[in-house]
C-alpha atoms as a PDB file:
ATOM      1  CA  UNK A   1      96.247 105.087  90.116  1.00  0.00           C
ATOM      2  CA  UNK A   2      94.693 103.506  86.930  1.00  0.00           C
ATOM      3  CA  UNK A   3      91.271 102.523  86.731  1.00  0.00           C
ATOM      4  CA  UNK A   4      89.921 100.555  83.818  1.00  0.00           C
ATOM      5  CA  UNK A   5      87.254  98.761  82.650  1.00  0.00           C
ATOM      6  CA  UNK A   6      87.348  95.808  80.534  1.00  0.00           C
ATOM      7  CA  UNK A   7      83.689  94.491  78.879  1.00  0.00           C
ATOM      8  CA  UNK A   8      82.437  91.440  77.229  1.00  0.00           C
ATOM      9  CA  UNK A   9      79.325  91.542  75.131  1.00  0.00           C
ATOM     10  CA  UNK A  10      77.307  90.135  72.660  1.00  0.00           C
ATOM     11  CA  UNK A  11      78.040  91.284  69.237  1.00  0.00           C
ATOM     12  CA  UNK A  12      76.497  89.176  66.527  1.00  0.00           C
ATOM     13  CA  UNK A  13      78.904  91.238  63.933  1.00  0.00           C
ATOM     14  CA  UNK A  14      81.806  93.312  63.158  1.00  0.00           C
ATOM     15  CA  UNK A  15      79.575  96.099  62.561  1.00  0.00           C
ATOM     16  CA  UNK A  16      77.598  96.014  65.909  1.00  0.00           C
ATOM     17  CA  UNK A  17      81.288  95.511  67.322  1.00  0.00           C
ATOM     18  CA  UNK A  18      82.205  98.705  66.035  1.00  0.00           C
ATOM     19  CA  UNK A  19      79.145 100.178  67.341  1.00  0.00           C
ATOM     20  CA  UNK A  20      79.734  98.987  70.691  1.00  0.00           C
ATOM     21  CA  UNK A  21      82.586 101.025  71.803  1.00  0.00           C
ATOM     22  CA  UNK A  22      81.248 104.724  71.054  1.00  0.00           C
ATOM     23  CA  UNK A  23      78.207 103.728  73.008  1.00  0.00           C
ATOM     24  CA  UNK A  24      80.365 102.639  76.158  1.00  0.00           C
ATOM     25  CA  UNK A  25      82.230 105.848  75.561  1.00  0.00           C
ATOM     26  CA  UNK A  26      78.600 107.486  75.788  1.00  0.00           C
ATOM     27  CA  UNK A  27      77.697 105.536  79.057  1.00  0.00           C
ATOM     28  CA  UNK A  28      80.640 106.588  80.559  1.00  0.00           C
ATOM     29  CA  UNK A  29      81.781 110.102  79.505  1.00  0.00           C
ATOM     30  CA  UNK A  30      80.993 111.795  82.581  1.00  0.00           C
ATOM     31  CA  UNK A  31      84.053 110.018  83.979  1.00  0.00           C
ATOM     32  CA  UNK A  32      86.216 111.033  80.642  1.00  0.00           C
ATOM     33  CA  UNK A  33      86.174 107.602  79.035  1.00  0.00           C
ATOM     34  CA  UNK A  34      89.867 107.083  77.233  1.00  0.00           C
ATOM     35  CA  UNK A  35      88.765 105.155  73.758  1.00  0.00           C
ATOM     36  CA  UNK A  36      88.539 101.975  74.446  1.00  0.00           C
ATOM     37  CA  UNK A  37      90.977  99.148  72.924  1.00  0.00           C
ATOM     38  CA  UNK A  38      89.611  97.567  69.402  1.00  0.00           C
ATOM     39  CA  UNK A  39      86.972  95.188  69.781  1.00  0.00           C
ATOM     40  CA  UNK A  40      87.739  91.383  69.370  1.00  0.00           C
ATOM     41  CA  UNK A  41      86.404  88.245  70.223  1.00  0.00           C
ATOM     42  CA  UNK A  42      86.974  86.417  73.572  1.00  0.00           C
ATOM     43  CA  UNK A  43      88.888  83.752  72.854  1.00  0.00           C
ATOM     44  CA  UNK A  44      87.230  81.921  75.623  1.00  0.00           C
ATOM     45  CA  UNK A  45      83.192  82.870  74.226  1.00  0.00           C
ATOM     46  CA  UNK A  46      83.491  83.669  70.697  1.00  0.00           C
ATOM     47  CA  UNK A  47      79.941  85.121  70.559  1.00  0.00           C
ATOM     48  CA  UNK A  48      81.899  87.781  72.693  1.00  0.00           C
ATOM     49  CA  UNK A  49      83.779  90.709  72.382  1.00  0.00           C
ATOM     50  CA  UNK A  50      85.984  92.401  74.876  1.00  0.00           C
ATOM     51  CA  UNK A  51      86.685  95.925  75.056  1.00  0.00           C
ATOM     52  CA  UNK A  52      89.197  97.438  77.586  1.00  0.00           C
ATOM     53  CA  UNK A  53      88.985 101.523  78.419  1.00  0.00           C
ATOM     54  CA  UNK A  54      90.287 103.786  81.263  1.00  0.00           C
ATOM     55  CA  UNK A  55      88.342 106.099  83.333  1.00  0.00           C
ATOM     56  CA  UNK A  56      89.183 109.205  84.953  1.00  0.00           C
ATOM     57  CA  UNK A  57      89.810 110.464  87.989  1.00  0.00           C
ATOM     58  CA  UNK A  58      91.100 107.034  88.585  1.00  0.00           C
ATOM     59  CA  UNK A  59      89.936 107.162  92.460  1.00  0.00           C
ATOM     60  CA  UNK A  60      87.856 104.770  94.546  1.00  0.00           C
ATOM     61  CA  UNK A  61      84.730 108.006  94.575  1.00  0.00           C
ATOM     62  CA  UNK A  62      85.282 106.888  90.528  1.00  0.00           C
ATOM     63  CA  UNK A  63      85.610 103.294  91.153  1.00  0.00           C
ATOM     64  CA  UNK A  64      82.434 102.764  93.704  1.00  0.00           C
ATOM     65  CA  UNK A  65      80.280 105.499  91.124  1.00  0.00           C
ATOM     66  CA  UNK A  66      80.493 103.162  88.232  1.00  0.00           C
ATOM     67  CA  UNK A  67      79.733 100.064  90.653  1.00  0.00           C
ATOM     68  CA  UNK A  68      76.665 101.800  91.792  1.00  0.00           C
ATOM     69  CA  UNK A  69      75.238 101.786  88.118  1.00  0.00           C
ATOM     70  CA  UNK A  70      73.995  98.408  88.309  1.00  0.00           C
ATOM     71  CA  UNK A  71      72.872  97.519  92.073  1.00  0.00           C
ATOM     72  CA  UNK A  72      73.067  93.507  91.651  1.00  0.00           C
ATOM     73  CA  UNK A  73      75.998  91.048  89.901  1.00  0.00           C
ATOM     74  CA  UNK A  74      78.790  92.087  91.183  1.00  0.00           C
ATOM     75  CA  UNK A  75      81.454  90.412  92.968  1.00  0.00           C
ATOM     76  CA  UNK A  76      83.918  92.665  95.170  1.00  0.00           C
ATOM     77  CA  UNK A  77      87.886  91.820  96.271  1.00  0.00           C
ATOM     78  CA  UNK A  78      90.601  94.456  97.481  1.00  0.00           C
ATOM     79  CA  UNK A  79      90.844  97.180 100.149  1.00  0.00           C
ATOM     80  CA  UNK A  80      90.281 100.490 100.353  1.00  0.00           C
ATOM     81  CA  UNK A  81      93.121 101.720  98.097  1.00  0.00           C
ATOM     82  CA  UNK A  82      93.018  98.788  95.369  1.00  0.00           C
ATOM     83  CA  UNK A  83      90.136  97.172  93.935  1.00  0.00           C
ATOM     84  CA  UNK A  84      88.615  94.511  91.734  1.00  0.00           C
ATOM     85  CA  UNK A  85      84.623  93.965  91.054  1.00  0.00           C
ATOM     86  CA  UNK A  86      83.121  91.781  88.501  1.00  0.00           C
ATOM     87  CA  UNK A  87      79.763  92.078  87.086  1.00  0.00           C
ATOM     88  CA  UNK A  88      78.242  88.972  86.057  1.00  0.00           C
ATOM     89  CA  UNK A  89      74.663  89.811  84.011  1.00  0.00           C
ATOM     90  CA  UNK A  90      71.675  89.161  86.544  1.00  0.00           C
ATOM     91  CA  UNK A  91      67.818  88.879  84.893  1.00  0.00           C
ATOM     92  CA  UNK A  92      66.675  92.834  84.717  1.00  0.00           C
ATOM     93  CA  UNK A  93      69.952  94.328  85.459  1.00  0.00           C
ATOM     94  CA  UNK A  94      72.057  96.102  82.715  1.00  0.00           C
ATOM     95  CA  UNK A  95      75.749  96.899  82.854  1.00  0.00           C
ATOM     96  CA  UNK A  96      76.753 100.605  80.605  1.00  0.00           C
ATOM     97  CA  UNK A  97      74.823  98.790  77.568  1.00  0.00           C
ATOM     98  CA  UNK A  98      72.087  96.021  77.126  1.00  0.00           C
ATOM     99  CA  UNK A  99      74.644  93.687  75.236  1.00  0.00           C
ATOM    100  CA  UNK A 100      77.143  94.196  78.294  1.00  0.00           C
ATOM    101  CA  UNK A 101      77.173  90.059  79.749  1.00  0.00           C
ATOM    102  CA  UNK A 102      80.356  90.624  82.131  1.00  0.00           C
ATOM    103  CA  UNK A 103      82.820  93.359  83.073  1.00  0.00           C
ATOM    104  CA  UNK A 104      85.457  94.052  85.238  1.00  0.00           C
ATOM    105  CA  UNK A 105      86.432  96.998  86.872  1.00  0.00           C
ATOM    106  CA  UNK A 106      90.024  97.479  88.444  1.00  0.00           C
ATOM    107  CA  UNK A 107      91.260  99.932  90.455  1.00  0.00           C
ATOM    108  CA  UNK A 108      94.878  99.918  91.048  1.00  0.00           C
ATOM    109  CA  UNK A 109      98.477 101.641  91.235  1.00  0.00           C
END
C-alpha cells in the first residue's frame, strides 16, 4: 500500500516555498513523513505550489488519522481498502499548515 499526500499552498516566493516543505515534514512526522517532492507552481493556480510526500504505515488507521486533523472540507471516494479524500480550505479550518488551500490524500496499492 502507498499512501501519499499531495498539497497546494500559497507561497508568495521561492523562499517561503522552500520553507514550506520542512514544516509539512514537521506536521506530519509522527507518521514518518518521506521528504516531500520539490516545490513548484501549479500550473493550473500559479500563486500555488504543490508538494507531493508519502506517509508511513501506509494503512487506512494512517489514512483516516491524517483526515481527522481537520474535521470539515473534505470530500471522501473509495472503500475500505483504497481511498481518496480531498480537502478543500473551509473559513477557520487549517490543513498541516495555515498556507495549506487544498490537498489530497490517497490511499492505494
Amino acid at each position: 500500500m502507498i499512501l501519499m499526500i499531495r498539497a497546494l499552498a500559497e507561497c508568495d516566493s521561492p523562499e517561503a516555498a522552500a520553507a514550506l516543505a520542512p514544516r509539512l515534514l514537521q506536521a506530519t512526522a509522527k507518521w514518518l513523513a518521506v521528504e516531500p517532492s520539490p516545490p513548484e507552481r501549479y500550473w493550473k493556480m500559479p500563486d500555488l505550489v504543490e508538494l507531493t510526500f508519502a506517509l508511513h504505515p501506509a494503512k487506512r488507521a494512517t489514512f483516516d488519522a491524517v483526515v481527522a486533523l481537520a474535521p470539515e472540507g473534505w470530500h471522501h471516494s473509495g472503500d475500505a481498502s483504497e481511498a481518496s479524500s480531498v480537502w478543500n480550505r473551509a473559513p477557520g479550518q487549517v490543513f498541516l499548515v495555515p498556507e495549506a488551500a487544498w490537498a489530497e490524500l490517497i490511499l492505494t496499492r
